[in-house]
Every structure is written in C-alpha cells, then in structure tokens.
PDB file of N, CA and C in Angstrom:
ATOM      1  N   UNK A   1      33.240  83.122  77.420  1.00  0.00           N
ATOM      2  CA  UNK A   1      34.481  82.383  77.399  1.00  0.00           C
ATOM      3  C   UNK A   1      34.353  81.237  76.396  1.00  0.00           C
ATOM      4  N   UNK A   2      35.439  81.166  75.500  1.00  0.00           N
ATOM      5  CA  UNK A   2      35.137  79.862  74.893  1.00  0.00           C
ATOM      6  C   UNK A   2      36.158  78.610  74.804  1.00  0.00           C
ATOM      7  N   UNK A   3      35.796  77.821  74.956  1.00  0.00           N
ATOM      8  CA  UNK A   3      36.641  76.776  75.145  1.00  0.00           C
ATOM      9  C   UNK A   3      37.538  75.908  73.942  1.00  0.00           C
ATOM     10  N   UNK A   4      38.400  76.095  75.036  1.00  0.00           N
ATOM     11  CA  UNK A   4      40.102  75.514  73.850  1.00  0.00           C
ATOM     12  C   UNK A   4      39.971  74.357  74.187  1.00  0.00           C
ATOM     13  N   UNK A   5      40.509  73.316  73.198  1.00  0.00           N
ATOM     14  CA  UNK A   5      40.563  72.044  73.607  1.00  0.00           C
ATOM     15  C   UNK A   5      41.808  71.607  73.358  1.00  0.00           C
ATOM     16  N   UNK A   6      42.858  72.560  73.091  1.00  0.00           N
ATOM     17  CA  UNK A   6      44.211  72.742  73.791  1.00  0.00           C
ATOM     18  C   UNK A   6      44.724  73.071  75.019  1.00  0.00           C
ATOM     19  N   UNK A   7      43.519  73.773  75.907  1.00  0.00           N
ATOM     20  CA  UNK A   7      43.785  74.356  76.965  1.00  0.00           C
ATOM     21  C   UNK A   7      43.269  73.507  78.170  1.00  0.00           C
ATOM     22  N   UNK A   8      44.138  73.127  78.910  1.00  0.00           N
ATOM     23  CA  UNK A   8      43.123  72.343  80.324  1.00  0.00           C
ATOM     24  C   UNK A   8      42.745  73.267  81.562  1.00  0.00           C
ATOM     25  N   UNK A   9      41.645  73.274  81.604  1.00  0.00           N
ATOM     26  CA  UNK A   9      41.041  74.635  82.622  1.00  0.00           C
ATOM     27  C   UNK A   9      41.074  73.527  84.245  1.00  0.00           C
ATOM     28  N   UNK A  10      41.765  74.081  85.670  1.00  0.00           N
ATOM     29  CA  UNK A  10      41.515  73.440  86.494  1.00  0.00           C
ATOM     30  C   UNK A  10      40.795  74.389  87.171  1.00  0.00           C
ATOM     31  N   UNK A  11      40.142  73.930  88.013  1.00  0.00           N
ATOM     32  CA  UNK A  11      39.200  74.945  89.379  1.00  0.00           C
ATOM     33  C   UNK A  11      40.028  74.342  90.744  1.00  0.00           C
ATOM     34  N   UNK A  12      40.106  75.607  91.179  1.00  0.00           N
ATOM     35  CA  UNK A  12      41.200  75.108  92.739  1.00  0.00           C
ATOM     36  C   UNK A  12      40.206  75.840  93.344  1.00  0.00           C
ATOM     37  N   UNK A  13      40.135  75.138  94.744  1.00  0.00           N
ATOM     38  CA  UNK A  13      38.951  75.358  95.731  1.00  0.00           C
ATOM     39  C   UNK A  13      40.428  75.333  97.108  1.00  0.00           C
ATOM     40  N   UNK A  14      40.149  76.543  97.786  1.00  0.00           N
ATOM     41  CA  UNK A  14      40.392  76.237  98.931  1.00  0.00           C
ATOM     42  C   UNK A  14      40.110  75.772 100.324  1.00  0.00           C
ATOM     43  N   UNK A  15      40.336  75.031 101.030  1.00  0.00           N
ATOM     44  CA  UNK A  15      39.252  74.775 102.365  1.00  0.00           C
ATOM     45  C   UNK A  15      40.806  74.479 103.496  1.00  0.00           C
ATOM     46  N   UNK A  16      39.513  74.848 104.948  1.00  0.00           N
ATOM     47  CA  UNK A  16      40.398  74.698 105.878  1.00  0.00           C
ATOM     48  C   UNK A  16      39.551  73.042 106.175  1.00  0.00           C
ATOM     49  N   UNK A  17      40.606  72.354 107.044  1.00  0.00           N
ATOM     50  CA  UNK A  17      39.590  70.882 107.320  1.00  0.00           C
ATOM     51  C   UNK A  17      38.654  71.656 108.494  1.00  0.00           C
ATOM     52  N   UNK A  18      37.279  70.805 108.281  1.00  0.00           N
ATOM     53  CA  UNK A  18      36.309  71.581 109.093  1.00  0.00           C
ATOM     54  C   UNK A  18      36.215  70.530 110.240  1.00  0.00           C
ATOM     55  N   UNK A  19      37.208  71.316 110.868  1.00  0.00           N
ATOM     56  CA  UNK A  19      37.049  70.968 112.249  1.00  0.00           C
ATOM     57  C   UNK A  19      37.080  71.898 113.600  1.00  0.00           C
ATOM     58  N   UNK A  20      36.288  71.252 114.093  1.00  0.00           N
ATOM     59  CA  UNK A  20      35.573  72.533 115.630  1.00  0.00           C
ATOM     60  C   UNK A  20      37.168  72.904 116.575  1.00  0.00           C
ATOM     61  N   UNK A  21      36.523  74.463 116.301  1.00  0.00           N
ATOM     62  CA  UNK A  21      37.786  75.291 116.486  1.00  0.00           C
ATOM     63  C   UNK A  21      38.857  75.965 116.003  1.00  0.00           C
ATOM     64  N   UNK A  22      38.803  75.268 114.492  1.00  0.00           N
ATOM     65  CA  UNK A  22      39.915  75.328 113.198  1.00  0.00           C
ATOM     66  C   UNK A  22      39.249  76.221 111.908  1.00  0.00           C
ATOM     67  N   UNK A  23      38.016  75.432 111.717  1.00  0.00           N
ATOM     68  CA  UNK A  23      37.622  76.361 110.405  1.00  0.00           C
ATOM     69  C   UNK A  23      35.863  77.201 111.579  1.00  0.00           C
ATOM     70  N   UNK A  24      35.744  78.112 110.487  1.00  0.00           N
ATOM     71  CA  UNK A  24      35.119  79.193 110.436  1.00  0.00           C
ATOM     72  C   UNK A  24      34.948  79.351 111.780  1.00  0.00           C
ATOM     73  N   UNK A  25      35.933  80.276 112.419  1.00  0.00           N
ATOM     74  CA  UNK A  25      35.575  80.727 113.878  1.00  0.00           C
ATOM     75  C   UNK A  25      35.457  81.814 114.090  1.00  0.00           C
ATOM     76  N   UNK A  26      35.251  82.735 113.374  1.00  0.00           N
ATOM     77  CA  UNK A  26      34.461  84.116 113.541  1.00  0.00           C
ATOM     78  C   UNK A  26      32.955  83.443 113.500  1.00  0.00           C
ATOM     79  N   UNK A  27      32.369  82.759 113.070  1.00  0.00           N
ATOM     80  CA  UNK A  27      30.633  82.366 114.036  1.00  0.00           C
ATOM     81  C   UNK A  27      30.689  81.133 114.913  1.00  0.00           C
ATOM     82  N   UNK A  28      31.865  81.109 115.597  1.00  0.00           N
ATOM     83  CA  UNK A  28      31.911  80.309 117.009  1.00  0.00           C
ATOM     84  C   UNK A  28      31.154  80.696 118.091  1.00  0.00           C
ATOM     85  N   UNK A  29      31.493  82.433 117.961  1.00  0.00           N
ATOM     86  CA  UNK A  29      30.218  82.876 119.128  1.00  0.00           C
ATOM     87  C   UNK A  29      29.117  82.878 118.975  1.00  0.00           C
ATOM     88  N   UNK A  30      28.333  82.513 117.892  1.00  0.00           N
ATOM     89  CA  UNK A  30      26.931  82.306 117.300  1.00  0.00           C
ATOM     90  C   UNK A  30      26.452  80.774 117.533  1.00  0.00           C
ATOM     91  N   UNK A  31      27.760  80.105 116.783  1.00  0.00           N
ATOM     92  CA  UNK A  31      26.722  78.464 116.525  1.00  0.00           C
ATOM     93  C   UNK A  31      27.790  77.701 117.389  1.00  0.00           C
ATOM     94  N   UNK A  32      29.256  78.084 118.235  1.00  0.00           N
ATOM     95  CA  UNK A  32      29.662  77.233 118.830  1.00  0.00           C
ATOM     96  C   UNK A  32      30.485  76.395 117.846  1.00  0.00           C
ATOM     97  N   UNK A  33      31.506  75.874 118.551  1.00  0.00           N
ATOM     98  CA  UNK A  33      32.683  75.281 117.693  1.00  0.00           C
ATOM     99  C   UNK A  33      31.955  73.996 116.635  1.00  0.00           C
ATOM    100  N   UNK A  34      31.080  73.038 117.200  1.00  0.00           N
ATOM    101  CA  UNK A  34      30.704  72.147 116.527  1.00  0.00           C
ATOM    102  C   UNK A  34      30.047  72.610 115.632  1.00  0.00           C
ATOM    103  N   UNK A  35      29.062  73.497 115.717  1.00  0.00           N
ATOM    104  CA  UNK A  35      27.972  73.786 114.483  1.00  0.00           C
ATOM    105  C   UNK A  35      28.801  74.672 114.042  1.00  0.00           C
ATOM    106  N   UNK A  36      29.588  75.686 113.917  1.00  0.00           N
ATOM    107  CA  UNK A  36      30.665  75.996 112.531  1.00  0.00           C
ATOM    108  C   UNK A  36      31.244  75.149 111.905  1.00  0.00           C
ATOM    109  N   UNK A  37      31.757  74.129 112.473  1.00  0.00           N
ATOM    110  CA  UNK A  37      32.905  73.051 111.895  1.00  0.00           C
ATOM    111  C   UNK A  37      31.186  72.257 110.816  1.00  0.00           C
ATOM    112  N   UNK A  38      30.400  72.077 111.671  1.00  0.00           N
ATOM    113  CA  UNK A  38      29.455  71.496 110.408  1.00  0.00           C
ATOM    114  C   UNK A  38      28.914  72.245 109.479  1.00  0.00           C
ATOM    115  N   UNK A  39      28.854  73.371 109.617  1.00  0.00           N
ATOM    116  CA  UNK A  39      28.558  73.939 108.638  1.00  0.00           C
ATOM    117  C   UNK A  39      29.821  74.468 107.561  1.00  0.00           C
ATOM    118  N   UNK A  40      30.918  74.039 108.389  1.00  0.00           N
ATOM    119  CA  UNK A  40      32.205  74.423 107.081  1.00  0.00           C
ATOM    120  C   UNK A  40      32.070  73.224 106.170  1.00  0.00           C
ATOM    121  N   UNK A  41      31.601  72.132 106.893  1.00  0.00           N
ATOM    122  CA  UNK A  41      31.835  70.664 106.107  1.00  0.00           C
ATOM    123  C   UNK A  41      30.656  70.934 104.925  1.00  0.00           C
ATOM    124  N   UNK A  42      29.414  71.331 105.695  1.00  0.00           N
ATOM    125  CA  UNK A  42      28.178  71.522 104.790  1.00  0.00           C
ATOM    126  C   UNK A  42      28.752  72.014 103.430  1.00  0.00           C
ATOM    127  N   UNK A  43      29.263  73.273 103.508  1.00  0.00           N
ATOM    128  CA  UNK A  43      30.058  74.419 102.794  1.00  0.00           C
ATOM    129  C   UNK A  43      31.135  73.096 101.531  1.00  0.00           C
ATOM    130  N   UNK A  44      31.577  72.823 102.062  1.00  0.00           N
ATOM    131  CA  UNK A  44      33.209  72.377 101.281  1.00  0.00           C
ATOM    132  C   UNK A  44      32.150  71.259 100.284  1.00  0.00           C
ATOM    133  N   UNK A  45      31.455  70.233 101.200  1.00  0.00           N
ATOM    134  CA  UNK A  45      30.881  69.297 100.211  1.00  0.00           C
ATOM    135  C   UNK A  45      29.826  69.635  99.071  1.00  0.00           C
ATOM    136  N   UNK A  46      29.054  71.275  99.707  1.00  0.00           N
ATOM    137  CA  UNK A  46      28.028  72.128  98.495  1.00  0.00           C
ATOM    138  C   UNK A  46      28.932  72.304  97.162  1.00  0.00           C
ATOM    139  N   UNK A  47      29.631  72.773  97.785  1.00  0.00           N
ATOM    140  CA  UNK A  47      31.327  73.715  96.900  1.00  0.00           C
ATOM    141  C   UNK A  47      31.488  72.579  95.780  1.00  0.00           C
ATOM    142  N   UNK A  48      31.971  71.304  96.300  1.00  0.00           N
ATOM    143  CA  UNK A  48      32.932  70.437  95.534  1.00  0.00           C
ATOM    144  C   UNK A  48      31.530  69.822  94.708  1.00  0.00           C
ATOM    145  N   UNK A  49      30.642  69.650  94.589  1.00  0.00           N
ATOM    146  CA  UNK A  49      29.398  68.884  94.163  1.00  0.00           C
ATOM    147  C   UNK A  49      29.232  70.223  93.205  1.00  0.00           C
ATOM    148  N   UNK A  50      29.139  71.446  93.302  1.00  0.00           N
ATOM    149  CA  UNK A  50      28.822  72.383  92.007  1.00  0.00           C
ATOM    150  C   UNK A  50      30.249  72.180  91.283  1.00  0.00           C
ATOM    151  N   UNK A  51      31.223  72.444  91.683  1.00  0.00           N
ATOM    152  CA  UNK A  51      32.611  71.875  90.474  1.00  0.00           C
ATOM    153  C   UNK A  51      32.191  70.918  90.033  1.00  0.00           C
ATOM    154  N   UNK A  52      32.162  69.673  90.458  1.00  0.00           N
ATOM    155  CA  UNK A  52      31.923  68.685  89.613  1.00  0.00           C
ATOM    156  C   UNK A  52      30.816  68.606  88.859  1.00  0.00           C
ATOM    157  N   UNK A  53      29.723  69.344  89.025  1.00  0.00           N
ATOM    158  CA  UNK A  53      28.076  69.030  88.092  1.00  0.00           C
ATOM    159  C   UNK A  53      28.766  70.677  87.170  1.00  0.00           C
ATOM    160  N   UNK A  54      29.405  71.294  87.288  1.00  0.00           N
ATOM    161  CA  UNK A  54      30.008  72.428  86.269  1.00  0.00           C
ATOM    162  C   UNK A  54      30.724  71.643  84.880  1.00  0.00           C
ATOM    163  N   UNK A  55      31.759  70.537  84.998  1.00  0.00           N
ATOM    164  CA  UNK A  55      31.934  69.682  84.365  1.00  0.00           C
ATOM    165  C   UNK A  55      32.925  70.552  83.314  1.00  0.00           C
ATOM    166  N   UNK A  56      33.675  71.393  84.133  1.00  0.00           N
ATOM    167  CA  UNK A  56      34.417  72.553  83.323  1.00  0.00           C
ATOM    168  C   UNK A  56      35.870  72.421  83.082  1.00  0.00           C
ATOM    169  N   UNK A  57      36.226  71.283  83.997  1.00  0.00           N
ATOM    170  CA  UNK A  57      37.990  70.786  84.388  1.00  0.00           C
ATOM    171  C   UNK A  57      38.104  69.825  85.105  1.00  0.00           C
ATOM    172  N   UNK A  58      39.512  69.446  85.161  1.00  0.00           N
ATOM    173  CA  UNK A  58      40.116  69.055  86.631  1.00  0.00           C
ATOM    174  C   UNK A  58      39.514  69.993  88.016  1.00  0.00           C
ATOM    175  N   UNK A  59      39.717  69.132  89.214  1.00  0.00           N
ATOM    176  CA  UNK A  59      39.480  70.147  90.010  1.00  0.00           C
ATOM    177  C   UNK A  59      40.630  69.965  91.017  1.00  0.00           C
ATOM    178  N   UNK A  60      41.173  70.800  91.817  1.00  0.00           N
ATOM    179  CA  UNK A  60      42.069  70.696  92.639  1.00  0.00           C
ATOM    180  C   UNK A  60      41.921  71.236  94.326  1.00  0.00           C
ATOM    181  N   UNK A  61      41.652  70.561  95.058  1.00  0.00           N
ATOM    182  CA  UNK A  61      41.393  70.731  96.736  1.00  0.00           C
ATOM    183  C   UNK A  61      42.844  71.294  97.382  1.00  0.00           C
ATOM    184  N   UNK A  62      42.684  71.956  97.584  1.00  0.00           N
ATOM    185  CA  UNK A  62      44.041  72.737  97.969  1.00  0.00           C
ATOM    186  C   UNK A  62      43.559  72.878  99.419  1.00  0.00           C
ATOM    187  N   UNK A  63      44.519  72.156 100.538  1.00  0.00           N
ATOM    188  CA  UNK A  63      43.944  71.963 101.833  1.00  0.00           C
ATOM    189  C   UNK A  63      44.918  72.697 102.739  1.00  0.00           C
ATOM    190  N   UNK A  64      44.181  72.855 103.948  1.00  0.00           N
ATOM    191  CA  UNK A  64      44.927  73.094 105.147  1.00  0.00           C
ATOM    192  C   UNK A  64      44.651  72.158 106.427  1.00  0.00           C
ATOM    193  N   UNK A  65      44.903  71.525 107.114  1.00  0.00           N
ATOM    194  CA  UNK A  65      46.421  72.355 107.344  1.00  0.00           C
ATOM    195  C   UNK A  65      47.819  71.361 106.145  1.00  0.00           C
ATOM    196  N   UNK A  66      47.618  70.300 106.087  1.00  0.00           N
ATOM    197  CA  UNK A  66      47.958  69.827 105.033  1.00  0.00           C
ATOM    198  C   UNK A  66      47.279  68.061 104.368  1.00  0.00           C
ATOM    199  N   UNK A  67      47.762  68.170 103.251  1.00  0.00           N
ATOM    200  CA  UNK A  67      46.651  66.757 102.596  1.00  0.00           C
ATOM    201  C   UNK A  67      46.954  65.529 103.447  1.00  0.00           C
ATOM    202  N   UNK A  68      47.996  65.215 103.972  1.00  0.00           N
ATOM    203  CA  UNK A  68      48.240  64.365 104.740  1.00  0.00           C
ATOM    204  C   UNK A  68      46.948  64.140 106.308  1.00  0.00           C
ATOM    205  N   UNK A  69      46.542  65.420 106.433  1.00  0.00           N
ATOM    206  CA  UNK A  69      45.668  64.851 108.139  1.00  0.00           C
ATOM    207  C   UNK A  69      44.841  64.063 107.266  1.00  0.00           C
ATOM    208  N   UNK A  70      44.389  63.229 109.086  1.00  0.00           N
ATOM    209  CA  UNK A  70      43.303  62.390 108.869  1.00  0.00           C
ATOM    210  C   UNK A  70      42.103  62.377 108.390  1.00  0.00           C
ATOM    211  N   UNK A  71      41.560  63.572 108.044  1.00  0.00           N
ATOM    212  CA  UNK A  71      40.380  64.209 107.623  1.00  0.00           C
ATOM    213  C   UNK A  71      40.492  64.200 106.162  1.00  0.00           C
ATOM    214  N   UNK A  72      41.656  64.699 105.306  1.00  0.00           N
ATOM    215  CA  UNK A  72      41.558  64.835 104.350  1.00  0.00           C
ATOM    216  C   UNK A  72      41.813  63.695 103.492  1.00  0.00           C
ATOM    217  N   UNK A  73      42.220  62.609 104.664  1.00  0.00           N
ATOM    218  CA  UNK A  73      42.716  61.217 104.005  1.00  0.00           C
ATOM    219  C   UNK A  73      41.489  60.260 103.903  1.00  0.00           C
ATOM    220  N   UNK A  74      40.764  60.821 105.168  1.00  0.00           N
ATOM    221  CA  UNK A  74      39.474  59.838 105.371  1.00  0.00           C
ATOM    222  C   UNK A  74      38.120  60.403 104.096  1.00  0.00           C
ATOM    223  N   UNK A  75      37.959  61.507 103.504  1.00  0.00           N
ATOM    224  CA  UNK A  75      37.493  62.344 102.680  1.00  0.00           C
ATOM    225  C   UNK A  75      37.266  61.221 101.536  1.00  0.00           C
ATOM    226  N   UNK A  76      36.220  60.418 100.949  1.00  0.00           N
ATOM    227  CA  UNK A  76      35.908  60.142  99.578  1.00  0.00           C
ATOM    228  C   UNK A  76      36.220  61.212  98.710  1.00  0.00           C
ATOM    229  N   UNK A  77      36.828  61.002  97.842  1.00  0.00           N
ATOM    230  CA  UNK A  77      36.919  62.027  96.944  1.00  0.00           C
ATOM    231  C   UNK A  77      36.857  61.610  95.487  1.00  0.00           C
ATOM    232  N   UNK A  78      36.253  61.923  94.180  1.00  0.00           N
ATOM    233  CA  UNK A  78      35.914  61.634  93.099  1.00  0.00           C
ATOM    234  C   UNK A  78      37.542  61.668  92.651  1.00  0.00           C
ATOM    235  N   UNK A  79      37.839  60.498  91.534  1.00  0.00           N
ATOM    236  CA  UNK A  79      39.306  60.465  90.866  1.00  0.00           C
ATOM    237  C   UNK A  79      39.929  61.937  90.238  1.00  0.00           C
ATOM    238  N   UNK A  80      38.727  62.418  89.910  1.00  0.00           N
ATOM    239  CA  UNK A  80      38.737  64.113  88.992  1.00  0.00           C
ATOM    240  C   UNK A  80      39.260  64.910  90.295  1.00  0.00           C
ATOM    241  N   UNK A  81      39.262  64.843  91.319  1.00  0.00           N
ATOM    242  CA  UNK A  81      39.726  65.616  92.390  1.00  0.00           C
ATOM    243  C   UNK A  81      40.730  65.302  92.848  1.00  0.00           C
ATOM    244  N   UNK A  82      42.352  66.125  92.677  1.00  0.00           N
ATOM    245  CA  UNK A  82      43.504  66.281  93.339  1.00  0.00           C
ATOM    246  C   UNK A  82      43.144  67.128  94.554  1.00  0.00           C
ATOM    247  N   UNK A  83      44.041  66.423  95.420  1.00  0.00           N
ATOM    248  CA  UNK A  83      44.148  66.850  96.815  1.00  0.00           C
ATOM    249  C   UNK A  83      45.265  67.564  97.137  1.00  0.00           C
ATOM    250  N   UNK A  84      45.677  68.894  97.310  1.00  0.00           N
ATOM    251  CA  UNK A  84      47.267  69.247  97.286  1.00  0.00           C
ATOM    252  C   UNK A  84      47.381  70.144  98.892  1.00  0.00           C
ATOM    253  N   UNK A  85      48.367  70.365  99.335  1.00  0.00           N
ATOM    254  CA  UNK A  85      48.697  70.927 100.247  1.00  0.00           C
ATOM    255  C   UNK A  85      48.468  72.564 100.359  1.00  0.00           C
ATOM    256  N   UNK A  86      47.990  73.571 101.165  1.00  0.00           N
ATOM    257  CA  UNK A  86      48.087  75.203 101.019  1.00  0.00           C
ATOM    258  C   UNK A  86      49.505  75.273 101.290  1.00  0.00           C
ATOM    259  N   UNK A  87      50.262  75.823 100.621  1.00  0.00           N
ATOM    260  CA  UNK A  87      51.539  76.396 101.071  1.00  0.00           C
ATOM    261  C   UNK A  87      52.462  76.709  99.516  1.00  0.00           C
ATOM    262  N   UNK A  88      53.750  75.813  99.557  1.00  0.00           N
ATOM    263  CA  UNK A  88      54.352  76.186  98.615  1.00  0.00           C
ATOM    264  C   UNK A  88      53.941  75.052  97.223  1.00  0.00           C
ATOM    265  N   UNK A  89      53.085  74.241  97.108  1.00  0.00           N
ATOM    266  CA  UNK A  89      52.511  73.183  96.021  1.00  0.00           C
ATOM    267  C   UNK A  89      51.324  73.922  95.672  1.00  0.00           C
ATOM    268  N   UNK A  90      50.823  75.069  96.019  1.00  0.00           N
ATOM    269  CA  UNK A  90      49.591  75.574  95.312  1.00  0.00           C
ATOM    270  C   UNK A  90      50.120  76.945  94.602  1.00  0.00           C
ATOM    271  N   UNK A  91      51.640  77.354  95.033  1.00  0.00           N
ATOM    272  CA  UNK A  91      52.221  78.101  94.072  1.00  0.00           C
ATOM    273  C   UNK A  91      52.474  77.427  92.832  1.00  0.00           C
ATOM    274  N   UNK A  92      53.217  76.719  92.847  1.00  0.00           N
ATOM    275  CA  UNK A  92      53.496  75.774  91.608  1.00  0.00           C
ATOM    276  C   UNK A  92      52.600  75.351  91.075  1.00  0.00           C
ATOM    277  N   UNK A  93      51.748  74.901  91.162  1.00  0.00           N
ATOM    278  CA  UNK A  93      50.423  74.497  90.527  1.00  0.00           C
ATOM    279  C   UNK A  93      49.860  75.383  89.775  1.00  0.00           C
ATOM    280  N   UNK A  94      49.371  76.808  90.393  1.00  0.00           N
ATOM    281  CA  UNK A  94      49.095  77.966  89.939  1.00  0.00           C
ATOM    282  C   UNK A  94      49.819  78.222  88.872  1.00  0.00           C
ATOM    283  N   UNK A  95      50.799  77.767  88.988  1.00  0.00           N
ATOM    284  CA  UNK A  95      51.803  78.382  87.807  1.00  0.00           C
ATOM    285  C   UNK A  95      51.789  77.486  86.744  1.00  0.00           C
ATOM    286  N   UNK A  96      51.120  76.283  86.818  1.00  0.00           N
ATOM    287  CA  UNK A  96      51.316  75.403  85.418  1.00  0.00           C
ATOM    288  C   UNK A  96      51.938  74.307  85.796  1.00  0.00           C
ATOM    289  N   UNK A  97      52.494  74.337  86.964  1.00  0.00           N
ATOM    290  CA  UNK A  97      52.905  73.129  87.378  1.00  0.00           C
ATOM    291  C   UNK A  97      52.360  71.688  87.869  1.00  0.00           C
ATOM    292  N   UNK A  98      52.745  70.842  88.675  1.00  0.00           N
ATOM    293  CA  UNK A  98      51.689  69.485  88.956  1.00  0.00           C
ATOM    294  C   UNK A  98      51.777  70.062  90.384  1.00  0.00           C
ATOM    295  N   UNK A  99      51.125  69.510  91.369  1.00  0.00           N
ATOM    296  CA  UNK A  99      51.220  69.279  92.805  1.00  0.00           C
ATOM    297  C   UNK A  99      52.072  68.379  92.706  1.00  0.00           C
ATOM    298  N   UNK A 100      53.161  68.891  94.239  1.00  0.00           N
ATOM    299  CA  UNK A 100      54.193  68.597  94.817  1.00  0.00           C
ATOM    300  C   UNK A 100      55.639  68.187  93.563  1.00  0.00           C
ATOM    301  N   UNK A 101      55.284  69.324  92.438  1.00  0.00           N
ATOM    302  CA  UNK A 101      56.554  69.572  91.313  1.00  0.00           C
ATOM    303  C   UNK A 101      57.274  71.025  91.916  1.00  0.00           C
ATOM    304  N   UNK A 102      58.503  71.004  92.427  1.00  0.00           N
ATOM    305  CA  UNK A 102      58.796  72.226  92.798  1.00  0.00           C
ATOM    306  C   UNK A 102      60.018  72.321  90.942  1.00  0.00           C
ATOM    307  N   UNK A 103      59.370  73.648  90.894  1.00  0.00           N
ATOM    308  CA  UNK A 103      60.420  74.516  89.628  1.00  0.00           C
ATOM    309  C   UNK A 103      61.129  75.587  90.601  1.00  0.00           C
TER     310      UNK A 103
END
C-alpha cells in the first residue's frame, strides 16, 4: 500500500463498553461476568495502543451502547481518538462523512 498524502486513512475500531454481562458473554460460562468484562477491557486498551504505535491515521472508537455512557466518558482517550456512537454516525462516517454529520 502506498501512501497518499492527499488521502486521510482513519482506523475505526469497534467495542462494546466492557462491562460484566454486556461485552463478551459467550465466555461468561468459563471466566464469569467479571473476568470477561476484564478481559474485554484488557482487549479494547491492547487494540487502541497498537492503532496508535501503527501511527497510520486518525483513529475512530465507534462505541456501544452509545458515546455518551459513563464508561466511555470516564475513558482517557488520546486527542487522535474520536469517540462516535454504533448506529447511524458510523454509517456516515464510513462514508466520508464526520461523526454525528447526517447526509
């Protein structure tokens, strides 16, 4: 791949907020609601630390259940990281658009 410096490349990461009961509960019957929810967190913060040491774009957190909970508000997040909602703002985005620009 080679890089345009007309072109702005973003990386969109999806995550559910990792919380016990909510994210990864197909191994609830293994590690139990708390140790999935920590290991989703483990997961999301591995994730977002290789985007950023990739050093390839913008990056964009595309959340559930939306950017507004408390989790995703309480979240440090590097300035290079937009926070956008899963639903109808990660269509638009996808498409060239900004978060929360409806075309």
């Amino acid at each position: 791949m080679t890089d345009s410096p007309n072109r702005a490349l973003r990386v969109i990461v999806f995550a559910k907020a990792p919380l016990p009961g909510y994210a990864k509960t197909r191994l609830v019957p293994a590690l139990g609601e708390e140790s999935a929810a920590a290991l989703a967190e483990r997961m999301l913060k591995y994730t977002l630390q290789q985007c950023l040491q990739a050093e390839v774009g913008s990056i964009e957190l595309c959340v559930a259940p939306h950017r507004e909970h408390e989790y995703w508000q309480s979240l440090a997040l590097p300035e290079i990281v937009a926070l956008s909602s899963q639903g109808r703002e990660i269509s638009v985005s996808a498409c060239g658009g900004q978060p929360g620009e409806h075309k």
